[in-house]
C-alpha atoms as a PDB file:
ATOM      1  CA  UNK A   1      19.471 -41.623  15.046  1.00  0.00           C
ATOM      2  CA  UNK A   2      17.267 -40.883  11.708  1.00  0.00           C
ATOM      3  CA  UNK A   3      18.714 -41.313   8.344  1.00  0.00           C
ATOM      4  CA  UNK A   4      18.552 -40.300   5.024  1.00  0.00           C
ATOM      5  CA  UNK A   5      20.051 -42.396   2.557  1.00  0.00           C
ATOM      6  CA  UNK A   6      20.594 -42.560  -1.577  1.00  0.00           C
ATOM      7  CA  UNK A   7      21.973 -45.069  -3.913  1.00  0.00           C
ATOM      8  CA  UNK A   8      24.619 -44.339  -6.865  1.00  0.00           C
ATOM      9  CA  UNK A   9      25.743 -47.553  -8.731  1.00  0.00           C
ATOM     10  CA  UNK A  10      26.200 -49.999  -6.066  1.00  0.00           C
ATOM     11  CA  UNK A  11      27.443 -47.537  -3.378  1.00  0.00           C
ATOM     12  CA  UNK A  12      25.406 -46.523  -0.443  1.00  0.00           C
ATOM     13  CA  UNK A  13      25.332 -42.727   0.691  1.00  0.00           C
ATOM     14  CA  UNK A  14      23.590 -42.091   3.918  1.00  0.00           C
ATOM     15  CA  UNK A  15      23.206 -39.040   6.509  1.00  0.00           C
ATOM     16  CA  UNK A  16      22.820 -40.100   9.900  1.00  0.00           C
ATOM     17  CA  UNK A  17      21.479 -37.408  12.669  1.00  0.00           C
ATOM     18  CA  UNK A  18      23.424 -38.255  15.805  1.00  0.00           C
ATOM     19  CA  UNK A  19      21.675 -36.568  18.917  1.00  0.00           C
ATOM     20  CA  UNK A  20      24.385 -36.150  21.964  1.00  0.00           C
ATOM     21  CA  UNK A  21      23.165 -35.490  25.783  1.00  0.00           C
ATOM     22  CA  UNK A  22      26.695 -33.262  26.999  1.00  0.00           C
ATOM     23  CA  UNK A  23      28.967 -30.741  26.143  1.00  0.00           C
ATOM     24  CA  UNK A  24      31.684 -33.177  25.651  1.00  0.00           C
ATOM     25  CA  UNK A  25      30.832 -36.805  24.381  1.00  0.00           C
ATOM     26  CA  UNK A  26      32.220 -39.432  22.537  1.00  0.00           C
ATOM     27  CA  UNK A  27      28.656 -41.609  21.026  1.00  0.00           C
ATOM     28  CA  UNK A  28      29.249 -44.664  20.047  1.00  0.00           C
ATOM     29  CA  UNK A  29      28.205 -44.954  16.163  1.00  0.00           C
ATOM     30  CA  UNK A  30      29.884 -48.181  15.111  1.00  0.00           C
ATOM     31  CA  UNK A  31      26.448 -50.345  14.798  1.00  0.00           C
ATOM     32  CA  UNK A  32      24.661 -47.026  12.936  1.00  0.00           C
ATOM     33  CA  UNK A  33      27.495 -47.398  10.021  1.00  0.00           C
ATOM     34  CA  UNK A  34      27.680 -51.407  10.095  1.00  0.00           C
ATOM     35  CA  UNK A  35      23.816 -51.356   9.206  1.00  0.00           C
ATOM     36  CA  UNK A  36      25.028 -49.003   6.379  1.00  0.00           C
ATOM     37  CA  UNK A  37      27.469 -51.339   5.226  1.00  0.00           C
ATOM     38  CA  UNK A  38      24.480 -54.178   5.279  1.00  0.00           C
ATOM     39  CA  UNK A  39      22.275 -52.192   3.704  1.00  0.00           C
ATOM     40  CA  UNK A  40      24.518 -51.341   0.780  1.00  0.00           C
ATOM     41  CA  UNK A  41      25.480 -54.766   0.178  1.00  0.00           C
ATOM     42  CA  UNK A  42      28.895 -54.039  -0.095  1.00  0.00           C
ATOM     43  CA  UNK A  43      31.077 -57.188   0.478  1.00  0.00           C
ATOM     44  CA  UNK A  44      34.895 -55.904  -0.137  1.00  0.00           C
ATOM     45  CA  UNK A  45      35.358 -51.611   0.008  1.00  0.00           C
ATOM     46  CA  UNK A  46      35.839 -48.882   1.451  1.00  0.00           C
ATOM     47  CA  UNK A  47      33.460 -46.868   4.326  1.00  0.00           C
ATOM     48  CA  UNK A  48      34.301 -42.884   4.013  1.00  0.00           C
ATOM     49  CA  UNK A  49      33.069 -40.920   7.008  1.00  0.00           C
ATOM     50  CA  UNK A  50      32.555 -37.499   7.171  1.00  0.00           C
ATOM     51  CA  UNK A  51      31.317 -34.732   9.713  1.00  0.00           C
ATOM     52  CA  UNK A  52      30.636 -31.420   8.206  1.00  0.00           C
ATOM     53  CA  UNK A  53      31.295 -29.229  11.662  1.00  0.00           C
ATOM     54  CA  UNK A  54      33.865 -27.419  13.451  1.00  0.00           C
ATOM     55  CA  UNK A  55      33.108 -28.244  16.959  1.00  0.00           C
ATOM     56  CA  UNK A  56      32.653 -31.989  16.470  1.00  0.00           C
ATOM     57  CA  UNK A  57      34.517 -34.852  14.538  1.00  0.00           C
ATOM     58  CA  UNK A  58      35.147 -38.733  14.527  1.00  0.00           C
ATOM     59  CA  UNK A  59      37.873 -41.423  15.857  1.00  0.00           C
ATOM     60  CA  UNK A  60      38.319 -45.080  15.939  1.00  0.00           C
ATOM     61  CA  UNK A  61      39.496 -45.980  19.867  1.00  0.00           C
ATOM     62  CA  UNK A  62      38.031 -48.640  22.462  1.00  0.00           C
ATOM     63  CA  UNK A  63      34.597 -49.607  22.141  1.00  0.00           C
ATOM     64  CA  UNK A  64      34.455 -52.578  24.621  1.00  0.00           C
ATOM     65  CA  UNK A  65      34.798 -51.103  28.157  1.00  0.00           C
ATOM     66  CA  UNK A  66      32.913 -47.431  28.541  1.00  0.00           C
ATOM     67  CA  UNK A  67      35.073 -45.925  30.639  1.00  0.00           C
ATOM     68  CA  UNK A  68      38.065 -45.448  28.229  1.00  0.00           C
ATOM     69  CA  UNK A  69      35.570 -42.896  26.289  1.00  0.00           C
ATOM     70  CA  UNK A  70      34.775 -41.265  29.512  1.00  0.00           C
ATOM     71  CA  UNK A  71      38.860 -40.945  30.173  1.00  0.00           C
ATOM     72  CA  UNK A  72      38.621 -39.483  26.940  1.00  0.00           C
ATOM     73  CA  UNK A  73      36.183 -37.217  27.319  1.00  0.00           C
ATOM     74  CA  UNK A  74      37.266 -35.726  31.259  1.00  0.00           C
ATOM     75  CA  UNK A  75      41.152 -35.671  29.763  1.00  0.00           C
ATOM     76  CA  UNK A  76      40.072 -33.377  26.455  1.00  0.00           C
ATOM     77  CA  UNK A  77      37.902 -31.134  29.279  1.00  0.00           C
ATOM     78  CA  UNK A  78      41.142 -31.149  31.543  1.00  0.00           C
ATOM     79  CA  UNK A  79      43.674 -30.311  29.313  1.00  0.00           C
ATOM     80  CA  UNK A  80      41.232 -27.657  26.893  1.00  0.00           C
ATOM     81  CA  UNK A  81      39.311 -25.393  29.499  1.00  0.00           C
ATOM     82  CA  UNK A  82      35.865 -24.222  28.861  1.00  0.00           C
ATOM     83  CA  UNK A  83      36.575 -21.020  29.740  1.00  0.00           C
ATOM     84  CA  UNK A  84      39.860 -19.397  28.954  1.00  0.00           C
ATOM     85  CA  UNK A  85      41.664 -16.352  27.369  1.00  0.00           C
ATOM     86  CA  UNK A  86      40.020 -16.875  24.673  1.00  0.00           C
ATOM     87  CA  UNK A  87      39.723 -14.142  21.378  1.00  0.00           C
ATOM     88  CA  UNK A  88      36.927 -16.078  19.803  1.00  0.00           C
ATOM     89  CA  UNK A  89      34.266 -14.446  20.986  1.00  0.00           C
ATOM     90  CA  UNK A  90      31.181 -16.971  20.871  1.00  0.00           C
ATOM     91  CA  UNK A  91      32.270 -18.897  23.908  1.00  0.00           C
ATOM     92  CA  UNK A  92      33.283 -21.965  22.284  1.00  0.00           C
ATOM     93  CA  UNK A  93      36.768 -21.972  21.362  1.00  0.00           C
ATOM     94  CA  UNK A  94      37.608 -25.037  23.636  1.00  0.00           C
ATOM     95  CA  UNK A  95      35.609 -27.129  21.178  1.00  0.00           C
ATOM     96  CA  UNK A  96      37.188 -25.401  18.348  1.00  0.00           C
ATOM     97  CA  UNK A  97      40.377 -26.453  19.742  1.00  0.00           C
ATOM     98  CA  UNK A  98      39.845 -29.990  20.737  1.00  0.00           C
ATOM     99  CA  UNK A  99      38.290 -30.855  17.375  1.00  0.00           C
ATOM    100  CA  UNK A 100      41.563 -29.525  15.767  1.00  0.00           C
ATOM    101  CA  UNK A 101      42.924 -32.435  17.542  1.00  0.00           C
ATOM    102  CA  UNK A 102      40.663 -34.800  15.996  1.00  0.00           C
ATOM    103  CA  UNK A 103      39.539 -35.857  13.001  1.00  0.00           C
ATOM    104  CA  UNK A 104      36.275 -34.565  10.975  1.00  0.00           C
ATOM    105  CA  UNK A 105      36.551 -37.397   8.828  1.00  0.00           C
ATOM    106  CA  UNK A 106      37.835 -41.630   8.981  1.00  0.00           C
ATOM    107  CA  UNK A 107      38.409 -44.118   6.081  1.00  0.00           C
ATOM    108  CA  UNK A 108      37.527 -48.260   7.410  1.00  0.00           C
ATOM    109  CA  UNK A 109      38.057 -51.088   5.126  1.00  0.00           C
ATOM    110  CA  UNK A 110      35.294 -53.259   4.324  1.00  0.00           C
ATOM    111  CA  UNK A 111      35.836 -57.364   4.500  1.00  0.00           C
ATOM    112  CA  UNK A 112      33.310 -60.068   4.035  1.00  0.00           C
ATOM    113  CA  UNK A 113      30.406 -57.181   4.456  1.00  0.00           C
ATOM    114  CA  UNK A 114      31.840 -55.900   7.864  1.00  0.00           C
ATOM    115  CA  UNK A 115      33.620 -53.221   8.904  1.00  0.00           C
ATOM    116  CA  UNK A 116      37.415 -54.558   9.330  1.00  0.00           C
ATOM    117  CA  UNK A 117      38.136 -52.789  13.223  1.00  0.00           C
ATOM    118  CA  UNK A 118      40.750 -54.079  15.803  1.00  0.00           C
ATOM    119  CA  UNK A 119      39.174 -56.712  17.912  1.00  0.00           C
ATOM    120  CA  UNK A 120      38.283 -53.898  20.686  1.00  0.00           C
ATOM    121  CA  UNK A 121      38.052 -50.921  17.993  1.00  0.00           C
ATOM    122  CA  UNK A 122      34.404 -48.268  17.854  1.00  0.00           C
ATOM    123  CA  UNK A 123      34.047 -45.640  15.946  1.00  0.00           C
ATOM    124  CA  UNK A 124      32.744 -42.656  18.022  1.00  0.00           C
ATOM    125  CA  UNK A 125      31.091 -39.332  16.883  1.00  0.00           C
ATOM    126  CA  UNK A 126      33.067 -36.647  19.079  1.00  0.00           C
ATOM    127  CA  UNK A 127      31.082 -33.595  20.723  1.00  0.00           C
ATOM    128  CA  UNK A 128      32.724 -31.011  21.765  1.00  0.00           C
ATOM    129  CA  UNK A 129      29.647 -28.574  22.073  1.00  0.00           C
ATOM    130  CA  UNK A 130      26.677 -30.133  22.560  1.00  0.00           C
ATOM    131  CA  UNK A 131      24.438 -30.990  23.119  1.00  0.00           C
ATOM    132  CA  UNK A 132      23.362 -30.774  19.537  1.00  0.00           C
ATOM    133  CA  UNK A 133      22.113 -33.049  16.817  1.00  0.00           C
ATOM    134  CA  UNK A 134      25.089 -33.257  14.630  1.00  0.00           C
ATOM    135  CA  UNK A 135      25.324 -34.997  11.046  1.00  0.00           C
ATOM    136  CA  UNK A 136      27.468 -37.865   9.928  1.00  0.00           C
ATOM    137  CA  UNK A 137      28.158 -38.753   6.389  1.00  0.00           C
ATOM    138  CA  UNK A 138      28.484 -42.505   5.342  1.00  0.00           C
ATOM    139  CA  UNK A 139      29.518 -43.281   1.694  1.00  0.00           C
ATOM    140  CA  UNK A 140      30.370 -46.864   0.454  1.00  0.00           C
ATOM    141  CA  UNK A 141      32.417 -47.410  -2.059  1.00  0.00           C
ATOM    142  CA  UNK A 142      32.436 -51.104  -3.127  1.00  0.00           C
ATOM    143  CA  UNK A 143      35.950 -52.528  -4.410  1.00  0.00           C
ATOM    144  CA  UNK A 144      35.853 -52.650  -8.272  1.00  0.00           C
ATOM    145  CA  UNK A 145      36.294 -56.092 -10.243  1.00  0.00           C
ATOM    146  CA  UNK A 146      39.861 -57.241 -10.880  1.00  0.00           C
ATOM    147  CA  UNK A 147      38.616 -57.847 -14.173  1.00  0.00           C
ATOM    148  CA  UNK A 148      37.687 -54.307 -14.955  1.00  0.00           C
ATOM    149  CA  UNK A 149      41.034 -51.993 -13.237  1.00  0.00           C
END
Protein backbone atom coordinates (compact mmCIF):
# COMPACT_ATOMS: atom_id res chain seq x y z
CA UNK A 1 0.00 0.00 0.00
CA UNK A 2 1.56 3.64 -0.92
CA UNK A 3 0.21 6.72 0.60
CA UNK A 4 -0.22 10.15 0.19
CA UNK A 5 -0.92 12.10 3.09
CA UNK A 6 -1.59 16.08 4.16
CA UNK A 7 -2.02 17.87 7.37
CA UNK A 8 -4.90 20.56 8.20
CA UNK A 9 -4.79 21.81 11.88
CA UNK A 10 -4.11 18.80 13.81
CA UNK A 11 -6.06 16.35 11.57
CA UNK A 12 -4.42 13.85 9.37
CA UNK A 13 -5.76 13.27 5.69
CA UNK A 14 -4.22 10.39 3.90
CA UNK A 15 -4.91 8.31 0.52
CA UNK A 16 -3.96 4.88 0.76
CA UNK A 17 -3.61 2.69 -2.68
CA UNK A 18 -4.90 -0.74 -1.73
CA UNK A 19 -3.77 -3.36 -4.46
CA UNK A 20 -6.26 -6.62 -4.36
CA UNK A 21 -5.18 -10.14 -6.08
CA UNK A 22 -9.23 -11.44 -7.00
CA UNK A 23 -12.34 -10.51 -8.30
CA UNK A 24 -13.92 -10.69 -4.98
CA UNK A 25 -11.81 -9.84 -1.77
CA UNK A 26 -12.17 -8.56 1.46
CA UNK A 27 -8.13 -6.96 2.38
CA UNK A 28 -7.54 -6.49 5.55
CA UNK A 29 -6.69 -2.59 6.10
CA UNK A 30 -7.04 -2.20 9.85
CA UNK A 31 -3.06 -1.79 10.60
CA UNK A 32 -2.80 0.71 7.23
CA UNK A 33 -5.43 3.19 9.13
CA UNK A 34 -4.04 2.54 12.84
CA UNK A 35 -0.55 3.87 11.51
CA UNK A 36 -2.73 6.84 10.31
CA UNK A 37 -4.14 7.36 13.55
CA UNK A 38 -0.29 7.26 15.01
CA UNK A 39 0.89 9.35 12.65
CA UNK A 40 -1.67 12.08 13.22
CA UNK A 41 -1.26 12.08 16.80
CA UNK A 42 -4.70 12.05 17.46
CA UNK A 43 -5.46 10.79 21.05
CA UNK A 44 -9.50 11.12 21.41
CA UNK A 45 -11.58 11.53 17.64
CA UNK A 46 -13.00 10.43 15.09
CA UNK A 47 -11.43 8.16 11.86
CA UNK A 48 -13.77 8.93 8.60
CA UNK A 49 -13.23 6.40 5.83
CA UNK A 50 -14.07 6.78 2.49
CA UNK A 51 -13.87 4.81 -0.93
CA UNK A 52 -14.60 6.83 -3.94
CA UNK A 53 -15.87 3.66 -6.30
CA UNK A 54 -18.84 1.85 -7.30
CA UNK A 55 -17.63 -1.62 -7.44
CA UNK A 56 -15.78 -1.61 -4.11
CA UNK A 57 -16.50 -0.33 -0.47
CA UNK A 58 -15.57 -0.93 3.31
CA UNK A 59 -16.97 -2.93 6.54
CA UNK A 60 -15.96 -3.58 10.03
CA UNK A 61 -16.47 -7.70 10.60
CA UNK A 62 -13.95 -10.45 12.03
CA UNK A 63 -10.44 -9.87 11.69
CA UNK A 64 -9.02 -12.70 13.91
CA UNK A 65 -9.71 -16.02 12.08
CA UNK A 66 -9.38 -15.66 7.96
CA UNK A 67 -11.83 -17.77 7.03
CA UNK A 68 -14.90 -15.68 8.13
CA UNK A 69 -13.70 -13.13 5.21
CA UNK A 70 -13.42 -15.97 2.87
CA UNK A 71 -17.27 -17.06 3.99
CA UNK A 72 -17.80 -13.65 3.13
CA UNK A 73 -16.41 -13.42 0.09
CA UNK A 74 -17.76 -17.21 -1.55
CA UNK A 75 -21.44 -16.19 0.11
CA UNK A 76 -21.52 -12.49 -1.81
CA UNK A 77 -20.24 -14.70 -5.16
CA UNK A 78 -23.09 -17.31 -4.33
CA UNK A 79 -25.87 -15.30 -3.76
CA UNK A 80 -24.78 -12.26 -6.67
CA UNK A 81 -23.75 -14.28 -9.90
CA UNK A 82 -21.06 -13.09 -12.14
CA UNK A 83 -22.91 -13.59 -14.95
CA UNK A 84 -26.60 -12.98 -15.07
CA UNK A 85 -29.53 -11.21 -16.89
CA UNK A 86 -27.96 -8.44 -16.56
CA UNK A 87 -28.93 -4.78 -18.59
CA UNK A 88 -25.70 -3.17 -17.59
CA UNK A 89 -23.81 -3.79 -20.28
CA UNK A 90 -20.00 -3.67 -19.11
CA UNK A 91 -20.09 -7.05 -17.48
CA UNK A 92 -19.92 -6.00 -14.02
CA UNK A 93 -23.18 -5.51 -12.55
CA UNK A 94 -22.64 -8.27 -9.84
CA UNK A 95 -20.13 -5.91 -8.25
CA UNK A 96 -22.40 -3.07 -8.75
CA UNK A 97 -24.85 -4.96 -6.84
CA UNK A 98 -22.94 -6.37 -3.99
CA UNK A 99 -21.36 -3.00 -3.20
CA UNK A 100 -24.98 -1.62 -2.91
CA UNK A 101 -25.00 -3.93 -0.06
CA UNK A 102 -22.09 -2.48 1.52
CA UNK A 103 -20.81 0.45 2.59
CA UNK A 104 -18.42 3.01 0.55
CA UNK A 105 -17.70 4.69 3.60
CA UNK A 106 -17.23 3.80 7.91
CA UNK A 107 -16.96 6.24 10.90
CA UNK A 108 -14.47 4.46 14.11
CA UNK A 109 -13.99 6.25 17.28
CA UNK A 110 -10.65 7.06 18.37
CA UNK A 111 -9.55 6.25 22.28
CA UNK A 112 -6.20 6.63 23.89
CA UNK A 113 -4.62 6.96 20.10
CA UNK A 114 -6.25 3.62 18.87
CA UNK A 115 -8.87 2.76 16.92
CA UNK A 116 -11.82 1.71 19.48
CA UNK A 117 -12.95 -1.96 17.46
CA UNK A 118 -14.72 -4.98 19.16
CA UNK A 119 -12.13 -7.24 20.61
CA UNK A 120 -12.25 -9.47 17.23
CA UNK A 121 -13.34 -6.38 14.89
CA UNK A 122 -11.01 -5.44 11.14
CA UNK A 123 -11.81 -3.16 8.94
CA UNK A 124 -11.65 -4.63 5.38
CA UNK A 125 -11.48 -2.85 1.93
CA UNK A 126 -14.22 -4.87 -0.16
CA UNK A 127 -13.48 -5.83 -3.97
CA UNK A 128 -15.94 -6.69 -5.89
CA UNK A 129 -14.03 -6.29 -9.32
CA UNK A 130 -10.67 -6.63 -9.09
CA UNK A 131 -8.24 -7.04 -9.24
CA UNK A 132 -7.53 -3.36 -9.22
CA UNK A 133 -5.65 -0.86 -7.14
CA UNK A 134 -8.43 0.91 -5.46
CA UNK A 135 -8.17 4.17 -3.16
CA UNK A 136 -9.10 4.61 0.45
CA UNK A 137 -9.58 7.89 2.13
CA UNK A 138 -8.49 8.36 5.85
CA UNK A 139 -9.34 11.72 7.58
CA UNK A 140 -8.81 12.33 11.38
CA UNK A 141 -10.62 14.49 13.08
CA UNK A 142 -9.26 15.02 16.64
CA UNK A 143 -12.02 15.67 19.47
CA UNK A 144 -12.09 19.46 20.21
CA UNK A 145 -11.28 20.87 23.86
CA UNK A 146 -14.15 20.92 26.35
CA UNK A 147 -12.95 24.22 27.01
CA UNK A 148 -13.51 25.59 23.57
CA UNK A 149 -17.39 23.83 22.41
Amino acid sequence: MNAGAHRARGSLIRTLSVSTSRRTELKKVTAEIQAAVRESGCREGICHLYVPHTTAGLLINEGDDPAVAHDIEATFDRLIAHRGDYAHAEGNSDSHIKTALVRSSEIVWIENGRLLLGRWQAIFLAEFDGPRTRQLRVKIVPDRPAESC
